[in-house]
Every structure is written in C-alpha cells, then in structure tokens.
C-alpha atoms as a PDB file:
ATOM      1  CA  UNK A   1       0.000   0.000   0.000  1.00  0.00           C
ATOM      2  CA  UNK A   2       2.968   2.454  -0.055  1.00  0.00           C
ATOM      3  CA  UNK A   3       2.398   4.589  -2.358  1.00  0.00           C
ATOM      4  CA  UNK A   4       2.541   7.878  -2.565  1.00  0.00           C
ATOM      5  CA  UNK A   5       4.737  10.541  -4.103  1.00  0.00           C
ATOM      6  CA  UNK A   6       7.346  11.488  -1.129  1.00  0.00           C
ATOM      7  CA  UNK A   7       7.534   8.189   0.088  1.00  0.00           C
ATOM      8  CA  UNK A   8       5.745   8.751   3.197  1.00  0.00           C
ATOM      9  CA  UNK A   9       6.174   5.834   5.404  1.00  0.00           C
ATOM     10  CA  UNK A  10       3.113   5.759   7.879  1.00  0.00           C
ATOM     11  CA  UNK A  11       3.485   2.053   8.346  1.00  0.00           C
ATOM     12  CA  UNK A  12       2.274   1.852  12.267  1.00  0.00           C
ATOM     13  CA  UNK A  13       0.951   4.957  12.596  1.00  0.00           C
ATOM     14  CA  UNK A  14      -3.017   5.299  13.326  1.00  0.00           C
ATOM     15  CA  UNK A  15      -4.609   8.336  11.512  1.00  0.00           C
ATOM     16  CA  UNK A  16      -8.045   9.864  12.396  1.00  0.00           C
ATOM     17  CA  UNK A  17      -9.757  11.458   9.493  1.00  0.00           C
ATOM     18  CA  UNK A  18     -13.116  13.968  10.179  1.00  0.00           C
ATOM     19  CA  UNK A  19     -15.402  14.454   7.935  1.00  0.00           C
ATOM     20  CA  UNK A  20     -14.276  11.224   5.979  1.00  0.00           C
ATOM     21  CA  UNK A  21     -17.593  10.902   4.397  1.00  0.00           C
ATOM     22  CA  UNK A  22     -16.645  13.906   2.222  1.00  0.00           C
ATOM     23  CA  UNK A  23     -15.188  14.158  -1.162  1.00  0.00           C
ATOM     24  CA  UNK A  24     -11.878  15.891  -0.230  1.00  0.00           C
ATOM     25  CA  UNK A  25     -11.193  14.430   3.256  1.00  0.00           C
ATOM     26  CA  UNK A  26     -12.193  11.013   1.644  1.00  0.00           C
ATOM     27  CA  UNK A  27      -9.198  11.176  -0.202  1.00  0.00           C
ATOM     28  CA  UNK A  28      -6.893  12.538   2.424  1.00  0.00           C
ATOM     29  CA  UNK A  29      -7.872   9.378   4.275  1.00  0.00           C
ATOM     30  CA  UNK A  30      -6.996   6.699   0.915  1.00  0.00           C
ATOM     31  CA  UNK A  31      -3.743   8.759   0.990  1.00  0.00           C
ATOM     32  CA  UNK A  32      -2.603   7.840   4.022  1.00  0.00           C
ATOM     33  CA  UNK A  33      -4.258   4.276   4.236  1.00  0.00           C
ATOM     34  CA  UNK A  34      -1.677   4.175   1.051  1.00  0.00           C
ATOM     35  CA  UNK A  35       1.329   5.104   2.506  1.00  0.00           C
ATOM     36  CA  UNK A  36       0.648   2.662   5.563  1.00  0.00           C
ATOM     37  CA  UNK A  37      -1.258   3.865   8.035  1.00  0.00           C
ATOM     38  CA  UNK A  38      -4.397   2.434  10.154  1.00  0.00           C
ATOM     39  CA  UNK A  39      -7.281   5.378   9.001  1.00  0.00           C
ATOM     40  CA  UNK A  40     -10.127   5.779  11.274  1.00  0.00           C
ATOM     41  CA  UNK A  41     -12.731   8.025   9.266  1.00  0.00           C
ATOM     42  CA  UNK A  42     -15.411  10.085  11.115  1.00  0.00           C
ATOM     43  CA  UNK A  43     -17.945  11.599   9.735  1.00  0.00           C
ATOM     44  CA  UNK A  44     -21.894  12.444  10.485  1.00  0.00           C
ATOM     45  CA  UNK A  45     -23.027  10.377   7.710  1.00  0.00           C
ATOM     46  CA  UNK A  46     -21.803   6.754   8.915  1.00  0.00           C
ATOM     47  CA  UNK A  47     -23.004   5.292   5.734  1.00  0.00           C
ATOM     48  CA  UNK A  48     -20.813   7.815   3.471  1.00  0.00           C
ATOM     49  CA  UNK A  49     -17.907   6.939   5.690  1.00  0.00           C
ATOM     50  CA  UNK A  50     -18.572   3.386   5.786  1.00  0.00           C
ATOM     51  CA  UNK A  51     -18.559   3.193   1.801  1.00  0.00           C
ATOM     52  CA  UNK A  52     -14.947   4.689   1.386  1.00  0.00           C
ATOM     53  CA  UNK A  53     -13.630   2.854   4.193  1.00  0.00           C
ATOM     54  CA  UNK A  54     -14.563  -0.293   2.505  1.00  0.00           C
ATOM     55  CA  UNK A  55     -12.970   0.925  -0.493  1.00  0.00           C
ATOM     56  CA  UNK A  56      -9.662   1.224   0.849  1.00  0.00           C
ATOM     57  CA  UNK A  57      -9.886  -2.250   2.596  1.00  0.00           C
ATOM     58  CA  UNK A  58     -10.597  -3.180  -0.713  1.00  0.00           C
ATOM     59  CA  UNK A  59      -7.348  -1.926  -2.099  1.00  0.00           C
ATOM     60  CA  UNK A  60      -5.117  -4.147   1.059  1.00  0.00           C
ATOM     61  CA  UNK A  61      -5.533  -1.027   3.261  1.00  0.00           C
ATOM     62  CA  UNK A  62      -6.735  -0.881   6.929  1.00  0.00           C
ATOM     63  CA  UNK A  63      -9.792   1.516   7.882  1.00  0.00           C
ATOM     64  CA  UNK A  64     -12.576   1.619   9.794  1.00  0.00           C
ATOM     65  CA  UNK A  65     -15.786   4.218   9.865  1.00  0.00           C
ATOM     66  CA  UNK A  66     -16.893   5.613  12.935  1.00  0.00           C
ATOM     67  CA  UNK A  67     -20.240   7.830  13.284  1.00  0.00           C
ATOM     68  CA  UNK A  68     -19.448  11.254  14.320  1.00  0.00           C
ATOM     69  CA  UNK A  69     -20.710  14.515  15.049  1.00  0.00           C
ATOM     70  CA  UNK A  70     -18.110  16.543  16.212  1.00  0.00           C
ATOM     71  CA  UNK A  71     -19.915  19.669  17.985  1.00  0.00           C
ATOM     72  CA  UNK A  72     -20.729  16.926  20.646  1.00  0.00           C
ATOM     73  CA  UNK A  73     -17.644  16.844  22.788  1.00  0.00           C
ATOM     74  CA  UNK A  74     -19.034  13.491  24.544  1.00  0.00           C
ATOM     75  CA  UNK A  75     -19.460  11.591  20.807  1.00  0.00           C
ATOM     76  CA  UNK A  76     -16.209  13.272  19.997  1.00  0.00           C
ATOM     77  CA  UNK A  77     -14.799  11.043  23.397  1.00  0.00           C
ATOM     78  CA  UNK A  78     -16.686   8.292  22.956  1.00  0.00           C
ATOM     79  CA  UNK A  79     -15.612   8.111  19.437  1.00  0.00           C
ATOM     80  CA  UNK A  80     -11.858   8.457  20.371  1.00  0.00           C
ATOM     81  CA  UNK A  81     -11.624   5.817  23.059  1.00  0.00           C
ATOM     82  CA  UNK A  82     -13.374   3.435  20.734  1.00  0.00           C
ATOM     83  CA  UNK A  83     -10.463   4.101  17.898  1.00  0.00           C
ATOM     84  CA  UNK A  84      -7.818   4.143  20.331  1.00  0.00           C
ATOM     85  CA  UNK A  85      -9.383   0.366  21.604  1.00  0.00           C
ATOM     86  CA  UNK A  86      -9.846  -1.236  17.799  1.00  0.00           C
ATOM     87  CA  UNK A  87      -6.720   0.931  16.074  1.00  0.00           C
ATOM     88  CA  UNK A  88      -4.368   1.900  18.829  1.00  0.00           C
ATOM     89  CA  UNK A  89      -3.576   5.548  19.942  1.00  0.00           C
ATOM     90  CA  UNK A  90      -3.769   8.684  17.466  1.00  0.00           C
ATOM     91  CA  UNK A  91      -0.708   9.555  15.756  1.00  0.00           C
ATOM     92  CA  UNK A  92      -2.171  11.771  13.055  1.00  0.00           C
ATOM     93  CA  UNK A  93      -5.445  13.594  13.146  1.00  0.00           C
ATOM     94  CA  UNK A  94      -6.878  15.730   9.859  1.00  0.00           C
ATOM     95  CA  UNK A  95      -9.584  17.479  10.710  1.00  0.00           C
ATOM     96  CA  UNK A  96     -11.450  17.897   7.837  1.00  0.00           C
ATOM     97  CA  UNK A  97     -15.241  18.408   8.823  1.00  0.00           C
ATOM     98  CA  UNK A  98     -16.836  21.743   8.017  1.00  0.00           C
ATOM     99  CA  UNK A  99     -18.481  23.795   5.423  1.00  0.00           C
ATOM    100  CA  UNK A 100     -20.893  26.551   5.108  1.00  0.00           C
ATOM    101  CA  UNK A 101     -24.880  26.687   4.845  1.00  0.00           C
ATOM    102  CA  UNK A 102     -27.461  29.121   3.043  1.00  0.00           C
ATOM    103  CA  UNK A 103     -28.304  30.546   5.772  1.00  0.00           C
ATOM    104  CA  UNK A 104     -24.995  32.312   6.259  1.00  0.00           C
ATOM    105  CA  UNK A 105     -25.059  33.674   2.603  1.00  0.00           C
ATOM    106  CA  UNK A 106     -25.916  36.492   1.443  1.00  0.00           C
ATOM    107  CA  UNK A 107     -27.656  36.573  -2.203  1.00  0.00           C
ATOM    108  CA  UNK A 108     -25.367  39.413  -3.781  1.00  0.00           C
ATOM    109  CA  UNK A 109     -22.101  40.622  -3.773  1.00  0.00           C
ATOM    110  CA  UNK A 110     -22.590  43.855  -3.038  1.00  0.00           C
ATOM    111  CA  UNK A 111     -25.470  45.641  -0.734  1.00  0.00           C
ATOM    112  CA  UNK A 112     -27.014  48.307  -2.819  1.00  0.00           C
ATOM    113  CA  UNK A 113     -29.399  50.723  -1.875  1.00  0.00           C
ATOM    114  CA  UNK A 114     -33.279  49.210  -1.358  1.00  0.00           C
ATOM    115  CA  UNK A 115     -32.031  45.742  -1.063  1.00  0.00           C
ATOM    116  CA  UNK A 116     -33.307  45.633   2.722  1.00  0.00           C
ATOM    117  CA  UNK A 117     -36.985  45.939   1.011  1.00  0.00           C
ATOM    118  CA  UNK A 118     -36.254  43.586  -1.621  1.00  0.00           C
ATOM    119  CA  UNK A 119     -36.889  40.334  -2.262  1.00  0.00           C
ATOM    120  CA  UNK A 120     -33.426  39.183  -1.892  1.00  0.00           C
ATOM    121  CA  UNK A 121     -31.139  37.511   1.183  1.00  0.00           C
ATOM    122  CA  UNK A 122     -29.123  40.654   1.987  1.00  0.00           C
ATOM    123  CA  UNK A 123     -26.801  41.205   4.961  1.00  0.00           C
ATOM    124  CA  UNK A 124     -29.642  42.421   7.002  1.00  0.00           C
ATOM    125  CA  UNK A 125     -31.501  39.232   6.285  1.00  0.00           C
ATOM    126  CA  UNK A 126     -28.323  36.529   7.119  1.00  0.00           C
ATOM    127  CA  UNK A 127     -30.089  34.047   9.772  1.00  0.00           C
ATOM    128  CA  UNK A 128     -28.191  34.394  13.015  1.00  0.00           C
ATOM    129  CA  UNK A 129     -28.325  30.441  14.256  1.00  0.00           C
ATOM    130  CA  UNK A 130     -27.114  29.733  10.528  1.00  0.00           C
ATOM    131  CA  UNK A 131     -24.188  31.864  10.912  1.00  0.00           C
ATOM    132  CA  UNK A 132     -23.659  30.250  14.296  1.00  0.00           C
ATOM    133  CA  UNK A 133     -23.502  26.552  12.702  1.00  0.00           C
ATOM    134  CA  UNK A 134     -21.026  27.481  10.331  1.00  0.00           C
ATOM    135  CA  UNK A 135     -18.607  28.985  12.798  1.00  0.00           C
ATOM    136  CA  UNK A 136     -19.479  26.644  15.175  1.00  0.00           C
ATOM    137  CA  UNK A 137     -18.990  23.141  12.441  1.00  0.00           C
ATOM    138  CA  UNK A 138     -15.929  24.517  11.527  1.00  0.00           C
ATOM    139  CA  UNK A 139     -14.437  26.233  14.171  1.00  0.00           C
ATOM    140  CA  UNK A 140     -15.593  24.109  17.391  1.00  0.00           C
ATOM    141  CA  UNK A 141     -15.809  21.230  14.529  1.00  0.00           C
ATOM    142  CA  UNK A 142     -12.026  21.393  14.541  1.00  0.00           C
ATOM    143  CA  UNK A 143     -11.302  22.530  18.555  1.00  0.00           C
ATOM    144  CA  UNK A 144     -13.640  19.364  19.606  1.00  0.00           C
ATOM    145  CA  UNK A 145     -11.919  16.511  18.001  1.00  0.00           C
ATOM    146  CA  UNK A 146      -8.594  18.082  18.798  1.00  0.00           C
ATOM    147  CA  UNK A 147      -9.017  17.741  22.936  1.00  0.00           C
ATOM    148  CA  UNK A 148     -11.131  14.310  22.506  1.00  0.00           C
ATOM    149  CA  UNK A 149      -7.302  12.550  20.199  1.00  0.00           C
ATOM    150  CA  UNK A 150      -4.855  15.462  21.141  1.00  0.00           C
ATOM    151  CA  UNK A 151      -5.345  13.427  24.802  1.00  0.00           C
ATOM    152  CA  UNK A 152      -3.257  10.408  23.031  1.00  0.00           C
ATOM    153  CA  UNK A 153      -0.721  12.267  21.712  1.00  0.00           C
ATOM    154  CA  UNK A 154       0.359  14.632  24.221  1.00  0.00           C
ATOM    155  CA  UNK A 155       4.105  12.975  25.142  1.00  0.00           C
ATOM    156  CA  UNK A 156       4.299  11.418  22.480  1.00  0.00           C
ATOM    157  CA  UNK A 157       7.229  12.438  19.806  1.00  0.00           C
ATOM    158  CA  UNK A 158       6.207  12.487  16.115  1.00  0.00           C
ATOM    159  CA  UNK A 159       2.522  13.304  16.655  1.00  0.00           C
ATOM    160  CA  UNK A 160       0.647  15.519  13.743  1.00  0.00           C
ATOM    161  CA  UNK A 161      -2.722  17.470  13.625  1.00  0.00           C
ATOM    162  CA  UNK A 162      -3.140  19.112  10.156  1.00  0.00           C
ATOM    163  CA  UNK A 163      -5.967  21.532  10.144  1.00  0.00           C
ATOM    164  CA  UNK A 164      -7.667  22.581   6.982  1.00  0.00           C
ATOM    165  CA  UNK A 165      -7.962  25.937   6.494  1.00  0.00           C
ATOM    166  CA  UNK A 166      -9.127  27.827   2.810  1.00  0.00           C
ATOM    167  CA  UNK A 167      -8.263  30.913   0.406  1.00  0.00           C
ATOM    168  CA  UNK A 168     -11.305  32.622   2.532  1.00  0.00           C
ATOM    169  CA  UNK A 169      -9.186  32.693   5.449  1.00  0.00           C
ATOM    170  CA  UNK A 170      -6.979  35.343   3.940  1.00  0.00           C
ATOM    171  CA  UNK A 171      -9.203  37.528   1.814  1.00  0.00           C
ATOM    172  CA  UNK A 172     -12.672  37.111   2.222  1.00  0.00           C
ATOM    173  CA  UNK A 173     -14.826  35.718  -0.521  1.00  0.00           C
ATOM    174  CA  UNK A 174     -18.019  37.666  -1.191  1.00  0.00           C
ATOM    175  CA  UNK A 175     -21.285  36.242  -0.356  1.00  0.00           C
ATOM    176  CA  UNK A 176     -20.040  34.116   2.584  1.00  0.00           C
ATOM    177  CA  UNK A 177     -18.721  35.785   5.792  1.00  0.00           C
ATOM    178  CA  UNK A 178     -19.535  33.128   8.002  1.00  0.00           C
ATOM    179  CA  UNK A 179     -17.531  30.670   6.149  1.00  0.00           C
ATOM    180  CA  UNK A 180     -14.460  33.385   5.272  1.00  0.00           C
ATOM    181  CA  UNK A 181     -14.503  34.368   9.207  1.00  0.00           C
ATOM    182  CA  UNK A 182     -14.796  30.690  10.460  1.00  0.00           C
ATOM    183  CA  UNK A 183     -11.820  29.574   8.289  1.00  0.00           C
ATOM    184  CA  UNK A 184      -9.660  32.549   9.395  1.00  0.00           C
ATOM    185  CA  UNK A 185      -9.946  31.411  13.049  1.00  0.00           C
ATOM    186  CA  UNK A 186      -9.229  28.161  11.985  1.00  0.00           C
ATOM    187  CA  UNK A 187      -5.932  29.748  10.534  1.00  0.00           C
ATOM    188  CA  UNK A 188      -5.283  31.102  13.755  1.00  0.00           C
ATOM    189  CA  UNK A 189      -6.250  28.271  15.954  1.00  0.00           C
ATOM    190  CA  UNK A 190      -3.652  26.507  13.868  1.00  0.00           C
ATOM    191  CA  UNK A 191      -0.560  28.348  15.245  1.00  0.00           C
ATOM    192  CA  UNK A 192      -2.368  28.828  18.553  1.00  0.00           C
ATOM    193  CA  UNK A 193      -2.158  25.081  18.873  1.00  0.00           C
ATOM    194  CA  UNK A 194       1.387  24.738  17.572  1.00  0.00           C
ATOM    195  CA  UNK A 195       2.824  27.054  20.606  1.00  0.00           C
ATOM    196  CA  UNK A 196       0.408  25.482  22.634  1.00  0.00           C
ATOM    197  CA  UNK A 197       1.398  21.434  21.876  1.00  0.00           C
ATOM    198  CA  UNK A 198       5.564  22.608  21.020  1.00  0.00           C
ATOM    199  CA  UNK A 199       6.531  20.851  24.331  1.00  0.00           C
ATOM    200  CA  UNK A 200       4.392  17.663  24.498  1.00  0.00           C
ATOM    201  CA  UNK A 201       6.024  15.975  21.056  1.00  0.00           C
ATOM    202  CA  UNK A 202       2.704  17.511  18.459  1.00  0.00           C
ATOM    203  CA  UNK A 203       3.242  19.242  15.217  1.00  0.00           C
ATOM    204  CA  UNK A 204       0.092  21.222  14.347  1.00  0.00           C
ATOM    205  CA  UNK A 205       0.171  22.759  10.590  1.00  0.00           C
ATOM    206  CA  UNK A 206      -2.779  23.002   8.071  1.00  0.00           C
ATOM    207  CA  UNK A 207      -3.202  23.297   4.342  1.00  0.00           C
ATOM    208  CA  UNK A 208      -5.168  26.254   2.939  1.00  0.00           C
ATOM    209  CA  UNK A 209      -6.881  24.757  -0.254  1.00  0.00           C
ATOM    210  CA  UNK A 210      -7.769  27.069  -3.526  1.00  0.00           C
ATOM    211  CA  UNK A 211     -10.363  26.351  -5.361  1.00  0.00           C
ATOM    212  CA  UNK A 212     -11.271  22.922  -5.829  1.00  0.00           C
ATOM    213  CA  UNK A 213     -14.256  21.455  -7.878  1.00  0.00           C
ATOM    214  CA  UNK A 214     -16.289  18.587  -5.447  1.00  0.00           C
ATOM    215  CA  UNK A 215     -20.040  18.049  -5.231  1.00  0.00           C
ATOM    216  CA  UNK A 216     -20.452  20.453  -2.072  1.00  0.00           C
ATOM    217  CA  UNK A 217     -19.761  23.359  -4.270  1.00  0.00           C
ATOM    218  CA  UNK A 218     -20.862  22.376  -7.590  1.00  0.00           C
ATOM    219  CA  UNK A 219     -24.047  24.250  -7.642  1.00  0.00           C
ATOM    220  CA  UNK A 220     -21.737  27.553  -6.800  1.00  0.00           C
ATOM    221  CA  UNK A 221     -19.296  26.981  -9.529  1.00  0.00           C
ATOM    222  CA  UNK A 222     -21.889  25.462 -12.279  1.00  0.00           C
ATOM    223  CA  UNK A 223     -25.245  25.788 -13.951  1.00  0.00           C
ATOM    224  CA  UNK A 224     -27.822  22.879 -13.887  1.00  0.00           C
ATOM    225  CA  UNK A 225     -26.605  22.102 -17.709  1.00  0.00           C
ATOM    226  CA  UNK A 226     -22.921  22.448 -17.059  1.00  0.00           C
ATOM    227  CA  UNK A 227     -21.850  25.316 -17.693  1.00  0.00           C
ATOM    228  CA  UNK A 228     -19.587  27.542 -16.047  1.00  0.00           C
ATOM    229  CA  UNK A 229     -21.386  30.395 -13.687  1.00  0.00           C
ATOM    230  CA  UNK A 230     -20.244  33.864 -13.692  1.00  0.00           C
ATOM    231  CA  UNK A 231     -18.497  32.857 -10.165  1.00  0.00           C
ATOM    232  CA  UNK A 232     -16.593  30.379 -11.394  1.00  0.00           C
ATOM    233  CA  UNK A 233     -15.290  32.784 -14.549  1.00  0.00           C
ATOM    234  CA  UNK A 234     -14.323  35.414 -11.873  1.00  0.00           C
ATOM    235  CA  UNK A 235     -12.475  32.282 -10.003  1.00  0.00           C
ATOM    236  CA  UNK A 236     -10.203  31.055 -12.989  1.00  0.00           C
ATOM    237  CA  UNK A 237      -9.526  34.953 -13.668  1.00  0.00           C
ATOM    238  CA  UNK A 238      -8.150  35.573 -10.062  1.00  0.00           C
ATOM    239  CA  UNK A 239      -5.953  32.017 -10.220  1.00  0.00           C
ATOM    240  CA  UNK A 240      -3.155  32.549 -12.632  1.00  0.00           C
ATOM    241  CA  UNK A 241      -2.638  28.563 -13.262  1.00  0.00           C
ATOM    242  CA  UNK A 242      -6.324  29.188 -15.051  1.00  0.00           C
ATOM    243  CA  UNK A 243      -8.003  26.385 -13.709  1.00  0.00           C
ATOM    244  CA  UNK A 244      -9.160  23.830 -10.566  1.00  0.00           C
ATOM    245  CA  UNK A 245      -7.116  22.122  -8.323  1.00  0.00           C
ATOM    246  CA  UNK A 246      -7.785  18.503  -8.393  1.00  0.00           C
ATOM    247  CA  UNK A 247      -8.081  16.531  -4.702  1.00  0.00           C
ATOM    248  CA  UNK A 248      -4.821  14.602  -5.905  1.00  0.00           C
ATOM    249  CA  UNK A 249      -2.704  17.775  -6.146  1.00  0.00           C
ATOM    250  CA  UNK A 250      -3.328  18.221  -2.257  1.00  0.00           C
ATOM    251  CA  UNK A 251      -1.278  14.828  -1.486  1.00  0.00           C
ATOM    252  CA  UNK A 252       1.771  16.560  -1.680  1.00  0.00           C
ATOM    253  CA  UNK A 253       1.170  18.979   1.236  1.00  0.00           C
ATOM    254  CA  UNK A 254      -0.523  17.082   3.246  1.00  0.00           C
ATOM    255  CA  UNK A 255       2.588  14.235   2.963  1.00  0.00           C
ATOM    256  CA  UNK A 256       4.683  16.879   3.742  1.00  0.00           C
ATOM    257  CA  UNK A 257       3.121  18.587   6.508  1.00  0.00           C
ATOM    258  CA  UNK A 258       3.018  15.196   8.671  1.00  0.00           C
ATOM    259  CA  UNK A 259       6.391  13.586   7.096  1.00  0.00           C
ATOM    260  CA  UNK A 260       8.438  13.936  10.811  1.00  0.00           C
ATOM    261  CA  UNK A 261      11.546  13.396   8.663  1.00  0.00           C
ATOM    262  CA  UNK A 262      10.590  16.075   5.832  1.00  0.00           C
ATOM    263  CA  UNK A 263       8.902  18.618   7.998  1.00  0.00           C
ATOM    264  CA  UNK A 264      10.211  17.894  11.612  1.00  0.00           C
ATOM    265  CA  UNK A 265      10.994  21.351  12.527  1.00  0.00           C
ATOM    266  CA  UNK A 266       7.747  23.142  10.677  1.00  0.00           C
ATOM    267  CA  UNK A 267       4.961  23.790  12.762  1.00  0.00           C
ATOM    268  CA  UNK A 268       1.932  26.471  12.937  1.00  0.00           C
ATOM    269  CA  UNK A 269       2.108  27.131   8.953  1.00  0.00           C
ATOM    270  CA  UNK A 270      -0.824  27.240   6.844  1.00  0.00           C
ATOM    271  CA  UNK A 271       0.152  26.250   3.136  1.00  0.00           C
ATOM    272  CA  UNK A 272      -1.970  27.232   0.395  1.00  0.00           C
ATOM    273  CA  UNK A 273      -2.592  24.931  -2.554  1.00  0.00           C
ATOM    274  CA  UNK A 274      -4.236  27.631  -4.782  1.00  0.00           C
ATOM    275  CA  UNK A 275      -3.016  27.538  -8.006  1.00  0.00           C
ATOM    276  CA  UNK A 276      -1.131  31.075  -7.471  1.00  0.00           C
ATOM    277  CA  UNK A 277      -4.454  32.748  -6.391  1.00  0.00           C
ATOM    278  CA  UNK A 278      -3.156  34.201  -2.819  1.00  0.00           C
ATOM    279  CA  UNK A 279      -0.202  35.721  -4.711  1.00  0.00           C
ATOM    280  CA  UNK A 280      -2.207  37.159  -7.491  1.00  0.00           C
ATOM    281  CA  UNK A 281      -3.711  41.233  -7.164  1.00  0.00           C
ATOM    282  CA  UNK A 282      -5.679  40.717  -9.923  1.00  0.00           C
ATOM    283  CA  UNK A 283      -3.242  43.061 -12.132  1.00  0.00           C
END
C-alpha cells in the first residue's frame, strides 16, 4: 500500500480522518491508508464513511468508519476511546469536517441601496443560528476533536494534527462571511495550537486549499446544464494557473506537513494549494 509521491512511510501509525464521508477528506484518508497507516474516518453520515472505508480495505488497506458529530464533545470522546481500543492511539489527526450553509449567505455581492426591502437575502436578512452553525462546524468542529485525540498524543514524539484551512481565510470571498470568518480562526487556531502542543512531542500545521471542484460546491461553480457560472469565470480569472485544483494535487502537502523526517521542525504554517491565487492582485 505504499504509495505515494514522497515516500511517506506511515506504516504503524493510526490516523483519524473527520469528515471522511466527504469528497476531499475522503481522499486525504486513501492517501494515508496508502502510505501505511491504520485510518479511522469520522464523519456524520456513517453510511458515506462506511462506503470509502470499505474501499480502501478493498485496495489491502486498513480503515474503519466511525459515526461522528463533532460539535458533541461526549461523541467526539466516545468516538476516540473506541479508535484508540480497535486501532491503537492517534498519531495523526486531519480534521477535515466543516463547510458553510445558506443561511450564512448572502444573495449578492454587493449591498445596494433598497435591497433591505427587496426580495433578496441581503446582509440584514443573514439568519443568526445559521451563521452560528457554520462557525461553530468549523471552528468548534475542529477545537472538539482536537481535545477528545490530542489526549493520546500529548508525550508522544512524532505526533501531527493538520488543520484545513481555505483561500477565505486570507481575503474574504463575497457572499459568505460566516464561512471566510470561520476559516480565518481556523488559521489562527492553527498556530495557537502549535505554541500550545511545542513541548508535548505535536506538530500542528494546516493546508489552505484554492479552489477545488467537489459536489459540495458544484451548484456555486456550475449551472444545472454544465456550464460555467459567472463565479466560477471570476475564479479562474483571479488564479493565474487558469483552472481547478484537483483533490490529488493536495497529497503533496498534506505528505509533507506530517512527514516527521521532511517537515520535523515546521509547525503552525498554513500552506496554500491555490493555483497562485493568494499571490495574485488581480493586475
């Protein structure tokens, strides 16, 4: 099963994967069932979970899928004593659960004048328990998990939490503030954590995706027959590579990040995986 492309050796290690049942965090979990490692993969959806845990059995890996919800810091427990019991102790945890909701979006770009009497979602409008779930699933969605496997790494050299963070994080995207604001404190929670864990043996680092095209967001980047929306024109514009990152271009980093060998003395960094779009103005 080792294979992957910096020779990653996780052979031993157990690696807890949130939001597993997911598209993105799916893969991150086949990645490191590949390059040896016993993958426990949480996510809400059991079934979802279940289905790509299977798969990478089916390939010669080991994995098992646990039910999840990680705003419950007592499931979050349960859940980790239960790995710990059937896998062994966490060496690695990605926490890859989150997203954003409807709620917490606004309609349009920009608030122009009569839009609080219109008939469209503006600022004003934004539900405030919606833009509490989305800070909350991502924010306390990553915090949670972290205290119920951190627990089994503390003292323990060679230990790795990689957080996932996003292109919102350092300029806001329009439309979404909940989502932009709840991925920049996951940005900072990253290095918080990495002074915070420096002495116990844990390296905490995250990735900062671009834009990547997955079945949470395909409604935002295409039309019902395919084609591109004006969003996703304005997207390619602003990344000077032109195009989407695909999930297997986020192996590399996230190898990296936990590779004690390759990245033994890097902690509280956030590495984007954009395509060039954090470095671009737009001129």
């Amino acid at each position: 099963m080792n294979k992957n492309v910096l020779n990653t050796d996780l052979t031993g290690k157990v690696a807890v994967v949130t939001g597993a049942g997911g598209v993105l965090c799916s893969y991150f979990a086949k990645v490191l069932a590949r390059a040896g490692a016993k993958v426990a993969l949480l996510d809400l959806n059991y079934d979802a979970a279940k289905a790509y845990a299977d798969e990478i059995v089916a390939e010669g890996g080991v994995a098992k899928a646990y039910a999840c919800n990680v705003l419950e810091k007592d499931t979050c427990y349960a859940v980790a004593d239960t790995v710990e019991a059937e896998l062994g102790k966490c060496d690695i945890l990605i926490n890859g659960a989150g997203g954003n909701n409807p709620r917490a979006t606004t309609d349009k770009e920009y608030f122009e004048l009569g839009d609080i009497d219109a008939d469209t979602k503006s600022f004003f409008d934004l539900d405030s328990a919606g833009v509490g779930f989305v800070f909350n699933l991502n924010f306390l969605g990553t915090l949670i998990p972290t205290q119920a496997f951190a627990r089994q790494m503390v003292g323990r050299e060679g230990c790795n939490i990689l957080n996932i963070s996003s292109m919102n994080a350092y300029t806001p995207l329009t439309k979404i503030p909940a989502y932009s604001g709840a991925k920049a404190a996951i940005s900072n929670f990253t290095q918080w954590l990495a002074v915070h864990f420096s002495k116990v043996g844990i390296r905490v680092n995250a990735i900062a995706p671009g834009f990547f095209s997955t079945k949470q967001n395909a409604a935002l980047l295409f039309n019902p027959d395919g084609t591109p929306t004006a969003r996703t024109g304005k997207i390619l514009a602003a990344t000077p590579m032109g195009r989407f990152g695909e999930s297997k271009e986020l192996e590399g980093g996230l190898l990296f990040l936990i590779n004690n060998k390759a990245a033994g003395f890097i902690t509280g960094v956030v590495l984007p995986i954009d395509g060039g779009f954090s470095a671009y103005s737009g001129v």
